[in-house]
PDB file of N, CA and C in Angstrom:
ATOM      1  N   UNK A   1     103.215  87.332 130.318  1.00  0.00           N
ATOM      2  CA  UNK A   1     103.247  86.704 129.002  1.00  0.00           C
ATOM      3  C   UNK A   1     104.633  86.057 128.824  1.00  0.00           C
ATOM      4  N   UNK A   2     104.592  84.537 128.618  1.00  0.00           N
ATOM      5  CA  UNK A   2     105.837  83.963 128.153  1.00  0.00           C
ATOM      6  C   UNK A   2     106.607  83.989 126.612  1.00  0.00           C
ATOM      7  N   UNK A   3     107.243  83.745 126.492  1.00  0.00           N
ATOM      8  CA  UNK A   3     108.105  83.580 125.077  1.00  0.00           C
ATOM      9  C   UNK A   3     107.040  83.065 124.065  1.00  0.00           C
ATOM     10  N   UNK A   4     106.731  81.696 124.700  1.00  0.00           N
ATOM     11  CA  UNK A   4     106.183  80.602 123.901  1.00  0.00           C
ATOM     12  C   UNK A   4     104.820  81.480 123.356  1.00  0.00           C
ATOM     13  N   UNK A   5     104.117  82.040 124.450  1.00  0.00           N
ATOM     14  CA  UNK A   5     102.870  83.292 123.880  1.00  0.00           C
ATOM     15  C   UNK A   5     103.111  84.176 122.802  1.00  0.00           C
ATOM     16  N   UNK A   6     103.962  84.847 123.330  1.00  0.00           N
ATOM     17  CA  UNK A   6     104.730  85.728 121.990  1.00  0.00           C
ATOM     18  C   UNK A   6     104.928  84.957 120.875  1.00  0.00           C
ATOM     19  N   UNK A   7     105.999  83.613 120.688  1.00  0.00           N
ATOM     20  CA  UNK A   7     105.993  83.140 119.028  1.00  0.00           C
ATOM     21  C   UNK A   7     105.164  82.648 118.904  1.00  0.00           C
ATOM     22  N   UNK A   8     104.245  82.520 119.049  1.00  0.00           N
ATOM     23  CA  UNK A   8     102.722  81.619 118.884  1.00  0.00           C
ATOM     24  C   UNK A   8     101.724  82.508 118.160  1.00  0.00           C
ATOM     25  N   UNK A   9     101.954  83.635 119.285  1.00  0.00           N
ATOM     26  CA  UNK A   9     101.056  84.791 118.396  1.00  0.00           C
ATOM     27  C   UNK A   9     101.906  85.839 117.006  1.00  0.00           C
ATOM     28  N   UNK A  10     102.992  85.399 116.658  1.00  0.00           N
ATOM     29  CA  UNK A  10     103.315  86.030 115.915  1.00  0.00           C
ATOM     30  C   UNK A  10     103.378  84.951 115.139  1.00  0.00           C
ATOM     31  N   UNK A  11     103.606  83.790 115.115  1.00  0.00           N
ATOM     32  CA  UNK A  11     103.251  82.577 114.087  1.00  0.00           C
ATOM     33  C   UNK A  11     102.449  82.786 113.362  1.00  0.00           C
ATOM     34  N   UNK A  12     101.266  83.201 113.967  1.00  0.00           N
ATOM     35  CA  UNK A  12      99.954  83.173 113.205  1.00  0.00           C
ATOM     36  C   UNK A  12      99.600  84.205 112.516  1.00  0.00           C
ATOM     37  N   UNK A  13      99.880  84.906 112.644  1.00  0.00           N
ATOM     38  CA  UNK A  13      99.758  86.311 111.690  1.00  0.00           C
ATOM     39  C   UNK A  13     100.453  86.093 109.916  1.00  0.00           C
ATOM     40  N   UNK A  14      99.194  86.270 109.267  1.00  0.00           N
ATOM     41  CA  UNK A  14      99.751  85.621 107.454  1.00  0.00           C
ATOM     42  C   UNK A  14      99.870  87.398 106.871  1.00  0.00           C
ATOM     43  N   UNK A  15     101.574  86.888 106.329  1.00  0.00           N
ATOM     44  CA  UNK A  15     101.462  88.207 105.011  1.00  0.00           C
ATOM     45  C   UNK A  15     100.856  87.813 103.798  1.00  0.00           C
ATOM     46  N   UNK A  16     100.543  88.874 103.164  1.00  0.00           N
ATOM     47  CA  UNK A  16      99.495  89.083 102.055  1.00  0.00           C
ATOM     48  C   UNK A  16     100.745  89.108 100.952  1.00  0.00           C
ATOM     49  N   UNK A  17     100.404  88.212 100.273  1.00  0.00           N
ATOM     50  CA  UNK A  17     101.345  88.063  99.195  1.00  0.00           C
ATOM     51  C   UNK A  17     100.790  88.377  98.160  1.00  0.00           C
ATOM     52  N   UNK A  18     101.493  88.926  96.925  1.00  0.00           N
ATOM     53  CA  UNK A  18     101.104  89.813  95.690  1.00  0.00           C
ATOM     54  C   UNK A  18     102.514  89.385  94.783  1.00  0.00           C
ATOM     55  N   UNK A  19     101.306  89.115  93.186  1.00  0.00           N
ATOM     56  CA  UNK A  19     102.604  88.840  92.366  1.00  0.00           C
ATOM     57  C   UNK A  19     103.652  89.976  91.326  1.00  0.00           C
ATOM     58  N   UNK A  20     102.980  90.905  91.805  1.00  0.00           N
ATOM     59  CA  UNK A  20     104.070  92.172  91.290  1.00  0.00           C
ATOM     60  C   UNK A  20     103.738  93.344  92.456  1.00  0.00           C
ATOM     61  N   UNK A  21     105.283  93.801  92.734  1.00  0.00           N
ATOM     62  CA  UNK A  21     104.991  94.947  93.978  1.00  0.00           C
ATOM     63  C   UNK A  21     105.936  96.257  92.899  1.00  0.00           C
ATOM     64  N   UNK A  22     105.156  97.512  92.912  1.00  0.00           N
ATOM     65  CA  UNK A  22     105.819  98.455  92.562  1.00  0.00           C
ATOM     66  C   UNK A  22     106.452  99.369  93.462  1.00  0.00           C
ATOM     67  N   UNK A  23     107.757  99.323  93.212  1.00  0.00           N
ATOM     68  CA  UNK A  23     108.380 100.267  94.293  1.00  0.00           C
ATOM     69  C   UNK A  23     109.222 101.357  94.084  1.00  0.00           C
ATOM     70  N   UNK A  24     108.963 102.710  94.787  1.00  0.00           N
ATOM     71  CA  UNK A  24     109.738 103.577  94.317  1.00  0.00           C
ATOM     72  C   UNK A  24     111.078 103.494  95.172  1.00  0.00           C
ATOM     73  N   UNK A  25     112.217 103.914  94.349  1.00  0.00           N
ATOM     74  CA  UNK A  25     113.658 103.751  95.188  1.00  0.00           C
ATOM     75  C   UNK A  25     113.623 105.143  96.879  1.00  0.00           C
ATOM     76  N   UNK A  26     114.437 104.896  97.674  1.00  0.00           N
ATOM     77  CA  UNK A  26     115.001 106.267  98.238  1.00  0.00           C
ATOM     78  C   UNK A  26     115.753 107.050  97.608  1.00  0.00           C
ATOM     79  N   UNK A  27     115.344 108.093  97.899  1.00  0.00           N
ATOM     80  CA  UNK A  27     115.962 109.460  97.264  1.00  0.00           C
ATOM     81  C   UNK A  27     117.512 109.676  97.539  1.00  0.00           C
ATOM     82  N   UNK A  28     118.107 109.875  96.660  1.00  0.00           N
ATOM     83  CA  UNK A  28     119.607 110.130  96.956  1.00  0.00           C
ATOM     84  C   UNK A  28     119.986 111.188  96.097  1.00  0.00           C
ATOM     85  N   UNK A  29     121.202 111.784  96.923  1.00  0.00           N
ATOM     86  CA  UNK A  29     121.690 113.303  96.584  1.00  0.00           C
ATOM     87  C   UNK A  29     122.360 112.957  94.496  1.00  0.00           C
ATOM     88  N   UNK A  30     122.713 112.044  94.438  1.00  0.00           N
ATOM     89  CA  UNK A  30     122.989 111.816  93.330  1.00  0.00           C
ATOM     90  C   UNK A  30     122.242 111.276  91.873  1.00  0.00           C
ATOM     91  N   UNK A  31     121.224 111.101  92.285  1.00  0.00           N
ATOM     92  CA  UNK A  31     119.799 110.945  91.550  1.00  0.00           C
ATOM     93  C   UNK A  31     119.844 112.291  90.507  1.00  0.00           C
ATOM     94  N   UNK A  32     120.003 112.467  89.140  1.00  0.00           N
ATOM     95  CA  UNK A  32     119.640 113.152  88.504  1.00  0.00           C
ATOM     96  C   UNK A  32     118.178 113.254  87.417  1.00  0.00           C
ATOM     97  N   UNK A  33     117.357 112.355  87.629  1.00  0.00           N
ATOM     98  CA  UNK A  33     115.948 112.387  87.423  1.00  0.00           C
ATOM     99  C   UNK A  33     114.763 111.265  88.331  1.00  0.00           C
ATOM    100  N   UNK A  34     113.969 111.790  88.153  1.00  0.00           N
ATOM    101  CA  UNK A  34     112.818 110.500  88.988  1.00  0.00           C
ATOM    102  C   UNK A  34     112.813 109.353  87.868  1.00  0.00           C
ATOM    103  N   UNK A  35     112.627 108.284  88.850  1.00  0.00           N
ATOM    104  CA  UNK A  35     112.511 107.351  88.563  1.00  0.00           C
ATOM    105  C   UNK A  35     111.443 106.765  88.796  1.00  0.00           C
ATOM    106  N   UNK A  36     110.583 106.308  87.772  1.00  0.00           N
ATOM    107  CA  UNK A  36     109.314 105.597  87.568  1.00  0.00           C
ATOM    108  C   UNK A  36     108.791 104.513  88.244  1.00  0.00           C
ATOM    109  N   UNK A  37     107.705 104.439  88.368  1.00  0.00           N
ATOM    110  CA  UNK A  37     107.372 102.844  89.381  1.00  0.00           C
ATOM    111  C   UNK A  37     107.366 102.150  88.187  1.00  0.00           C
ATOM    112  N   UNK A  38     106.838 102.054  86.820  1.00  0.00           N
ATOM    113  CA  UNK A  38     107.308 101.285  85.944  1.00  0.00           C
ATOM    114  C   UNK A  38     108.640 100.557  86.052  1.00  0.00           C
ATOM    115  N   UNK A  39     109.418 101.939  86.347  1.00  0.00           N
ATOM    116  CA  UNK A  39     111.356 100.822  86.467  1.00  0.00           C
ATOM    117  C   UNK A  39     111.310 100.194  87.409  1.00  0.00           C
ATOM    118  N   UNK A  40     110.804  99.972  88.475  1.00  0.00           N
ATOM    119  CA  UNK A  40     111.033  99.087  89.585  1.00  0.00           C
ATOM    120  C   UNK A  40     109.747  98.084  90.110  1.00  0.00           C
ATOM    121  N   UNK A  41     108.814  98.130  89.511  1.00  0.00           N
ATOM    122  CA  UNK A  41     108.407  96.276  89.898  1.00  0.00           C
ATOM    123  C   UNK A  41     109.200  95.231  90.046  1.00  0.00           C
ATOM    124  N   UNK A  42     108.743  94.985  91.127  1.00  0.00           N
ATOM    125  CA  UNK A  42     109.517  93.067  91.527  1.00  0.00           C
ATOM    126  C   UNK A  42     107.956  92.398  90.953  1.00  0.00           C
ATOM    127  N   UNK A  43     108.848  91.142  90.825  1.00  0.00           N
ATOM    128  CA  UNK A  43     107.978  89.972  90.439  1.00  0.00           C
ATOM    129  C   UNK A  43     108.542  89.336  91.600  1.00  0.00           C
ATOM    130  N   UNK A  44     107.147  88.013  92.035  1.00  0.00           N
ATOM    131  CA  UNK A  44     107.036  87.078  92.826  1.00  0.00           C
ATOM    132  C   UNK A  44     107.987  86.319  92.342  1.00  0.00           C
ATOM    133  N   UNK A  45     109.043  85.787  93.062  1.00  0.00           N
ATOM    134  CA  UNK A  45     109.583  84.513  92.616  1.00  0.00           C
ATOM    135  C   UNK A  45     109.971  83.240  93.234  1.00  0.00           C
ATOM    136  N   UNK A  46     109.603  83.224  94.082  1.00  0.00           N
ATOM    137  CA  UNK A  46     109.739  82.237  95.177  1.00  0.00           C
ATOM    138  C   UNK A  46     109.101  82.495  96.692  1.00  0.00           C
ATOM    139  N   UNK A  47     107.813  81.381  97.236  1.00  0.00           N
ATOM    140  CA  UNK A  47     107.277  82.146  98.557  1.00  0.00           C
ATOM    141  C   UNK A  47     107.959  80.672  99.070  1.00  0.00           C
ATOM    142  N   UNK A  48     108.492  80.751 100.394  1.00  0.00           N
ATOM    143  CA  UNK A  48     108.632  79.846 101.717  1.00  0.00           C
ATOM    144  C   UNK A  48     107.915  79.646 102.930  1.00  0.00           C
ATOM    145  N   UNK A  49     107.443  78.810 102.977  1.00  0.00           N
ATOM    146  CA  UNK A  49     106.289  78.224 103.829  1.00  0.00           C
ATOM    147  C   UNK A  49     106.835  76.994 104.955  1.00  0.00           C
ATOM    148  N   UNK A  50     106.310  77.375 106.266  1.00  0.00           N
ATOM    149  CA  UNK A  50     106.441  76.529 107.038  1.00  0.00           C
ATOM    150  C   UNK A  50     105.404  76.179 107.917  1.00  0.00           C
ATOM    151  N   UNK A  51     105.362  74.854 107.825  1.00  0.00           N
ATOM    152  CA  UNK A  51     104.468  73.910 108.325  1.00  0.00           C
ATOM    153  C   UNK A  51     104.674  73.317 109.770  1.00  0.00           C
ATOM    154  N   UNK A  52     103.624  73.685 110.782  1.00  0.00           N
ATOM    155  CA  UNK A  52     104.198  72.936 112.283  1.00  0.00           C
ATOM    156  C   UNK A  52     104.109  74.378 113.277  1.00  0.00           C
ATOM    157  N   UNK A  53     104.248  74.107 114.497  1.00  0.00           N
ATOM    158  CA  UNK A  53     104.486  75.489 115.648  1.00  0.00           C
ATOM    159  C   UNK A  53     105.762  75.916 115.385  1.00  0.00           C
ATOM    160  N   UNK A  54     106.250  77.010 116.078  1.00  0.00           N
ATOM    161  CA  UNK A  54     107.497  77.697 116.546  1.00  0.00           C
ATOM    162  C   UNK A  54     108.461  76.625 116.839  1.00  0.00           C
ATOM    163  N   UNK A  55     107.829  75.652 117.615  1.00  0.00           N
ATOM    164  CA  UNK A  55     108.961  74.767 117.720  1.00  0.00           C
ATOM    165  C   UNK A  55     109.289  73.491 116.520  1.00  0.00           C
ATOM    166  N   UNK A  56     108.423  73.223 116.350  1.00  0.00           N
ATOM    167  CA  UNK A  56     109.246  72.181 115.014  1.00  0.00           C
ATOM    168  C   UNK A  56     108.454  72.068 113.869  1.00  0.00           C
ATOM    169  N   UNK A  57     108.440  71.369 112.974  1.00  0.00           N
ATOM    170  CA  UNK A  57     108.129  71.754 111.985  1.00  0.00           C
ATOM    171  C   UNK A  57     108.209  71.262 110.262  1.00  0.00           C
ATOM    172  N   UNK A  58     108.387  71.758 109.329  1.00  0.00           N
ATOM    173  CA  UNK A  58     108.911  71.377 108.150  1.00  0.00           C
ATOM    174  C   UNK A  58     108.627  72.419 107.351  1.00  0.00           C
ATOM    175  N   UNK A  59     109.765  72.750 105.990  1.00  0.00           N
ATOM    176  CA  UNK A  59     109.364  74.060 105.387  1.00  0.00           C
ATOM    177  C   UNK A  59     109.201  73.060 103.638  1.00  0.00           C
ATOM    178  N   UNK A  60     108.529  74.008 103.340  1.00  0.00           N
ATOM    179  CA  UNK A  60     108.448  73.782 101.817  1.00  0.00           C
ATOM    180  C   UNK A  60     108.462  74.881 101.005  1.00  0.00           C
ATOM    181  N   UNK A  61     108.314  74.772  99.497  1.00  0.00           N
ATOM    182  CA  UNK A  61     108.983  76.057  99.148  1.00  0.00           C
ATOM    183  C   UNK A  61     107.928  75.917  97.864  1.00  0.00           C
ATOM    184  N   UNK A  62     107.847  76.995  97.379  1.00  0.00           N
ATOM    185  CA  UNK A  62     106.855  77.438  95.748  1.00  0.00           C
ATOM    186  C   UNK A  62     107.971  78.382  95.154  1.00  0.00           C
ATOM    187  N   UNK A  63     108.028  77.844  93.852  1.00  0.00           N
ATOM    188  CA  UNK A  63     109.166  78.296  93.096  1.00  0.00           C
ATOM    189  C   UNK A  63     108.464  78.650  91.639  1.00  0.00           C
ATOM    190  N   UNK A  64     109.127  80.042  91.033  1.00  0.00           N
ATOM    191  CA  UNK A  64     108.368  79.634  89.641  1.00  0.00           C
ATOM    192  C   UNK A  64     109.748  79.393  88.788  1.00  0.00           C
ATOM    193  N   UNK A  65     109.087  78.573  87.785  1.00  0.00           N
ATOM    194  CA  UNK A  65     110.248  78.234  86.829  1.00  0.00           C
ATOM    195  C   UNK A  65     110.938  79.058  86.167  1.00  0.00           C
ATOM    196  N   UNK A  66     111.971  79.091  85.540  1.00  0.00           N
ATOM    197  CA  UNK A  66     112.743  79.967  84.855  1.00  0.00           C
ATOM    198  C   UNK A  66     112.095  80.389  83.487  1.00  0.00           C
ATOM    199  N   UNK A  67     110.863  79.882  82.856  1.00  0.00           N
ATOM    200  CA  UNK A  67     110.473  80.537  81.754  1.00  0.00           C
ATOM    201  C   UNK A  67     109.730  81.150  82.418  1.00  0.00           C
ATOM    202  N   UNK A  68     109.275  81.103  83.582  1.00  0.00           N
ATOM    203  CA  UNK A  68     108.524  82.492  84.661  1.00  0.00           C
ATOM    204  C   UNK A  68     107.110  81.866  84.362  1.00  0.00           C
ATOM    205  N   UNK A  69     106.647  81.107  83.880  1.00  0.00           N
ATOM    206  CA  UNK A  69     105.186  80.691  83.667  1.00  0.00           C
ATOM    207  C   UNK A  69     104.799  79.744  84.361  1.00  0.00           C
ATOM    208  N   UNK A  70     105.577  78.837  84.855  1.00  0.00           N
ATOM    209  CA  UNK A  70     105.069  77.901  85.569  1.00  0.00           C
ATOM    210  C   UNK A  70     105.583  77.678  86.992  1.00  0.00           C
ATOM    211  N   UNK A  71     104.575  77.599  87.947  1.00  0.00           N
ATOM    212  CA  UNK A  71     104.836  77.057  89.619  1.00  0.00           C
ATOM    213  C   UNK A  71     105.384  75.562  89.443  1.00  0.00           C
ATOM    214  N   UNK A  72     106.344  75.404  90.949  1.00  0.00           N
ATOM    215  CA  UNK A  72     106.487  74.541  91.344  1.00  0.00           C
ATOM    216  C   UNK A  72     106.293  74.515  92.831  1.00  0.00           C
ATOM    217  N   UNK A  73     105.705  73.233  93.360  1.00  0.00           N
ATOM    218  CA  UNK A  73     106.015  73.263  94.591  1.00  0.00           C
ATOM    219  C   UNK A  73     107.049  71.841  95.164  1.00  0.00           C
ATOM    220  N   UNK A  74     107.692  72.171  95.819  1.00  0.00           N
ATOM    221  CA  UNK A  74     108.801  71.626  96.427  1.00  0.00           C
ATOM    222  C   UNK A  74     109.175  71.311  98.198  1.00  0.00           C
ATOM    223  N   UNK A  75     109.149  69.963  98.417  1.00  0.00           N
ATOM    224  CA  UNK A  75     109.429  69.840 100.043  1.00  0.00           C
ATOM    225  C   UNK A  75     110.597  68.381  99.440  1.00  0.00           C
ATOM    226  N   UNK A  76     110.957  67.916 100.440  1.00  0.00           N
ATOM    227  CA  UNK A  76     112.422  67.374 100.487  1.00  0.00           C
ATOM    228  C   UNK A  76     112.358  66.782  99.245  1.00  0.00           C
ATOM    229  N   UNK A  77     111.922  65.029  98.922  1.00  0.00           N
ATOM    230  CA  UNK A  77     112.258  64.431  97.467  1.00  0.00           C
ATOM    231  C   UNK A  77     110.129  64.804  96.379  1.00  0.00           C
ATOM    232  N   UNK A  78     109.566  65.610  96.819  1.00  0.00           N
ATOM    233  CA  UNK A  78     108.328  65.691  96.299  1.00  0.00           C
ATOM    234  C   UNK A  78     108.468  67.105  95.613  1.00  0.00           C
ATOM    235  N   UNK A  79     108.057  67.094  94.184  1.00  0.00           N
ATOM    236  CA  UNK A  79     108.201  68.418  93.396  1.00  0.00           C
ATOM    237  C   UNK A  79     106.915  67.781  92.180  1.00  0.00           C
ATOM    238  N   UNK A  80     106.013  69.089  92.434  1.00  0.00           N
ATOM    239  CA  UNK A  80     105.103  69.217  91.226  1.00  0.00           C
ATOM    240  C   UNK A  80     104.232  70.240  91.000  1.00  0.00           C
ATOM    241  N   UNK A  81     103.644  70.168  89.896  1.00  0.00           N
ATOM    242  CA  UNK A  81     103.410  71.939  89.727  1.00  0.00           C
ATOM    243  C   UNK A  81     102.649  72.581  90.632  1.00  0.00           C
ATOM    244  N   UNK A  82     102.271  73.556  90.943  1.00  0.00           N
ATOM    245  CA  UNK A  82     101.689  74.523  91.292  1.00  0.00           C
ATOM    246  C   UNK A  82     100.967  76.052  90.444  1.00  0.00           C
ATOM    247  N   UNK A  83      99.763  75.770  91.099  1.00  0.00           N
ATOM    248  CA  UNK A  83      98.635  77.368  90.327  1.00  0.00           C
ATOM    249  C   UNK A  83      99.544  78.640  91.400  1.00  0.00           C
ATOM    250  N   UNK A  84      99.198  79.378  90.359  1.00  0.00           N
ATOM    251  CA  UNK A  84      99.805  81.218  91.183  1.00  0.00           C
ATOM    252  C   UNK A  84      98.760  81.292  92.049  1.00  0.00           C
ATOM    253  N   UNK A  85      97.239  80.692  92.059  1.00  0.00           N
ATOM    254  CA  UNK A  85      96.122  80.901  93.015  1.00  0.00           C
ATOM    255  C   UNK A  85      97.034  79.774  94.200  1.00  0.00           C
ATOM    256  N   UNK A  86      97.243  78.530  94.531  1.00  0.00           N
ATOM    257  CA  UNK A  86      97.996  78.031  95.564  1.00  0.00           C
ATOM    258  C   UNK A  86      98.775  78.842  96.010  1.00  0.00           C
ATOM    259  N   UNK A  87      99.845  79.575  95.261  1.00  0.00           N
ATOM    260  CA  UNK A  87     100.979  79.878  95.899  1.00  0.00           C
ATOM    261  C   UNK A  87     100.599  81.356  96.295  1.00  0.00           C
ATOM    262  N   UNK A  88      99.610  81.934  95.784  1.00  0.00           N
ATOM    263  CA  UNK A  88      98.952  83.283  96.843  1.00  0.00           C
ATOM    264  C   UNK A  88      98.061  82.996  97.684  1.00  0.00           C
ATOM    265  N   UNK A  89      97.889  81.686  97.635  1.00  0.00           N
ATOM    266  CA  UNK A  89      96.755  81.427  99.103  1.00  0.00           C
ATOM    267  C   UNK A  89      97.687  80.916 100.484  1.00  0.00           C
ATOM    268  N   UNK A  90      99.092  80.622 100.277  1.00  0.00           N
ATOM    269  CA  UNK A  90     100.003  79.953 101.184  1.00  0.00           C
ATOM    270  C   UNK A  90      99.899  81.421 102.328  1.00  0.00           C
ATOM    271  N   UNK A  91     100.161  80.668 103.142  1.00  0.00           N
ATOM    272  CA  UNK A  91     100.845  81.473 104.621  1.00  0.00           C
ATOM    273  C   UNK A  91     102.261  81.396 104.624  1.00  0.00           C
ATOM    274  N   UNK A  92     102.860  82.627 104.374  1.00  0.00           N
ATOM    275  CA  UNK A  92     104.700  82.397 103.766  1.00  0.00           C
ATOM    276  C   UNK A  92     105.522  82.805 105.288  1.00  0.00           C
ATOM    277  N   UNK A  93     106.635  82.217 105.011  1.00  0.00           N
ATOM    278  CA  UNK A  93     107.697  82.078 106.212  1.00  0.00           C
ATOM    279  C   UNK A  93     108.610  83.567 105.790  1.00  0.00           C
ATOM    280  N   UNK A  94     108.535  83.189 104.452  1.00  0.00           N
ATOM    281  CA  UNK A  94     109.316  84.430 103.560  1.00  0.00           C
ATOM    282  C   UNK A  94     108.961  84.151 101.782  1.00  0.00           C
ATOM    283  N   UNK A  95     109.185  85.602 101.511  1.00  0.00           N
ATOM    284  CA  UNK A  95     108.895  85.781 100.279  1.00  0.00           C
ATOM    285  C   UNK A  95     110.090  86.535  99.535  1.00  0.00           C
ATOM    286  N   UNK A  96     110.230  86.064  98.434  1.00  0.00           N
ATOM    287  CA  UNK A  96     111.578  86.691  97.980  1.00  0.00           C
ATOM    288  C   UNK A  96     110.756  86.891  96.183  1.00  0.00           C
ATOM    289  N   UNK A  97     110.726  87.935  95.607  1.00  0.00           N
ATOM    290  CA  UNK A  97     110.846  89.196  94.423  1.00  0.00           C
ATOM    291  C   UNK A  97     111.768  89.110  93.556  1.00  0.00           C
ATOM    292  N   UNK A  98     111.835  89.052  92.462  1.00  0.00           N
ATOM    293  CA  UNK A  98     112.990  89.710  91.510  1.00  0.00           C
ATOM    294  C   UNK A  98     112.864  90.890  90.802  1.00  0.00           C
ATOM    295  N   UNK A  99     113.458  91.799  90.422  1.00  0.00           N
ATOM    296  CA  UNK A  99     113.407  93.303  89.687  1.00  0.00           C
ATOM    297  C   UNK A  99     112.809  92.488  88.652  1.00  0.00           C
ATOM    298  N   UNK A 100     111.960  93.114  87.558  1.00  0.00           N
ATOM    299  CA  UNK A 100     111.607  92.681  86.201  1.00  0.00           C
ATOM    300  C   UNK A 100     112.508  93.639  85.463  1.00  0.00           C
ATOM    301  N   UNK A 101     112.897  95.183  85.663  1.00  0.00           N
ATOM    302  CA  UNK A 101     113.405  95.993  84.811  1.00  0.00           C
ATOM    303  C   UNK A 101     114.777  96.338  85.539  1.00  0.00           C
ATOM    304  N   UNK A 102     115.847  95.990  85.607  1.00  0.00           N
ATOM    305  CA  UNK A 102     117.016  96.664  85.712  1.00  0.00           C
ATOM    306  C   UNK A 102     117.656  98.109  85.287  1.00  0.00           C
ATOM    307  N   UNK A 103     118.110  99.029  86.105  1.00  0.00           N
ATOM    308  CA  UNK A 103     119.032 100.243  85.702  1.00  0.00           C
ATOM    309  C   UNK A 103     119.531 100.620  86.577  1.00  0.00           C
ATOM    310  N   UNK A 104     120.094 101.709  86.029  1.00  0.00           N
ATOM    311  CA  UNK A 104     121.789 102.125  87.161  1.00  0.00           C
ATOM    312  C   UNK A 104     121.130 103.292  87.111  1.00  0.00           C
ATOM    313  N   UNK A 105     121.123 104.193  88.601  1.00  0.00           N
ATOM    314  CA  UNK A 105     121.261 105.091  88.678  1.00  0.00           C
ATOM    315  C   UNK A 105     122.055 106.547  88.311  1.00  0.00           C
ATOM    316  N   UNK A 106     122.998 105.455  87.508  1.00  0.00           N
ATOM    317  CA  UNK A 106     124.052 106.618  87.140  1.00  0.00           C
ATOM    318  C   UNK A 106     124.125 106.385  85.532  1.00  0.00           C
ATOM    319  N   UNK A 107     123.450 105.631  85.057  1.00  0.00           N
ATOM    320  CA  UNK A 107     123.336 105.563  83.466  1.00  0.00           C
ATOM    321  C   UNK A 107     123.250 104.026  83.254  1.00  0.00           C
ATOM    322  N   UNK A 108     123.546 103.822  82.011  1.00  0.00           N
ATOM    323  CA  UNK A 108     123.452 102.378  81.690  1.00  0.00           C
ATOM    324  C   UNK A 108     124.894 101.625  81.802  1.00  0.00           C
ATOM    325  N   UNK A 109     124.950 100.924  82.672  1.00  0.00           N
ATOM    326  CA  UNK A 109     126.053  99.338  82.585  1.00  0.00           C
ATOM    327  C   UNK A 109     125.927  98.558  81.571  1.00  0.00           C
ATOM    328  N   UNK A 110     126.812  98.029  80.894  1.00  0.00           N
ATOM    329  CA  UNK A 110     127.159  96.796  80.687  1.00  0.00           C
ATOM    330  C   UNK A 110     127.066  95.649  81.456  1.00  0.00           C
ATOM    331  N   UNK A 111     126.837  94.933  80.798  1.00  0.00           N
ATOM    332  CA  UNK A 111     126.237  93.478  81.974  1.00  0.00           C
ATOM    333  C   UNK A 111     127.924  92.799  82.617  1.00  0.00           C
ATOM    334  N   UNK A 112     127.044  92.212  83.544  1.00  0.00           N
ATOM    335  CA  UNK A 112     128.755  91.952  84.454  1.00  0.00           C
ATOM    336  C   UNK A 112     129.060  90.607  84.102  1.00  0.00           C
ATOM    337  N   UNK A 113     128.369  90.329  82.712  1.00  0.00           N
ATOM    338  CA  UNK A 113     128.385  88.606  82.437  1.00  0.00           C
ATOM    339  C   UNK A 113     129.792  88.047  81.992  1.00  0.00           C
ATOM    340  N   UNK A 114     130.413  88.953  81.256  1.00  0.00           N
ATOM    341  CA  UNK A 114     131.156  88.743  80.151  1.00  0.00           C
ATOM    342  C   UNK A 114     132.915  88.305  81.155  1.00  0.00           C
ATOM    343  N   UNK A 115     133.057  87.548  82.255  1.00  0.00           N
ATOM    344  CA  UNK A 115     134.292  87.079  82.631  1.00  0.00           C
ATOM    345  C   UNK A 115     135.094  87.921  83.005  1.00  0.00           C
ATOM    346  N   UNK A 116     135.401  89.267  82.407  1.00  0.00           N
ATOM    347  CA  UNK A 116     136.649  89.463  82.662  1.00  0.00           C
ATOM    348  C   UNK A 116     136.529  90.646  83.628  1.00  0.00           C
ATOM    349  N   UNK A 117     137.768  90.651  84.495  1.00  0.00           N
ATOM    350  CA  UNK A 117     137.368  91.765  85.736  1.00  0.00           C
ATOM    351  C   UNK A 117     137.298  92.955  85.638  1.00  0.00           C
ATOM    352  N   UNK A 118     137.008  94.196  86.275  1.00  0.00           N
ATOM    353  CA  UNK A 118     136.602  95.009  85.708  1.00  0.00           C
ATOM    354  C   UNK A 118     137.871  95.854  86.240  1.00  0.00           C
TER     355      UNK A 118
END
């Protein structure tokens, strides 16, 4: 079996994309209660898709907008909307999540917005 066999057959293999994943954290010695799968859903927020063999190609990208309601899809100067049914039917290169609920394991932070160093 050559190289070219190998990325060919791993080309083709599609992950199953989902628009909320619940995840529980790893356990650490400093953890003083469980933590809920409620606190840790990711949301879908961007899948990457590439078009072409192992060897060349073109990528395009599905983005959702910042009021979180609406798709976009995007390749070099072409951008227009996109259904959440398109962008879960894509074959993704990569998929990237955002937390919906933020917290600290060690209590609540202050947000790191405010400029000044800590």
């Amino acid at each position: 079996m050559n190289i070219s066999t190998i990325l060919a057959s791993q080309a083709s293999r599609s992950i199953p994309i989902t628009s909320n994943i619940p995840l529980q954290p790893p356990p650490t010695p400093k953890r003083t209660r469980q933590v809920s799968l409620e606190e840790n859903v990711y949301k879908l927020h961007a899948v990457i898709v590439h078009l072409g063999d192992v060897f060349s190609g073109h990528f395009i990208t599905y983005r959702r907008a910042p009021n979180g309601r609406q798709w976009f899809f995007t390749s070099d100067s072409c951008v227009r909307r996109a259904s959440l049914e398109e962008v879960l039917a894509a074959s993704p290169y990569m998929i990237f999540y955002e937390r919906l609920r933020a917290h600290s394991l060690e209590g609540n932070r202050p947000p790191c917005s405010s400029g000044k160093a800590a």
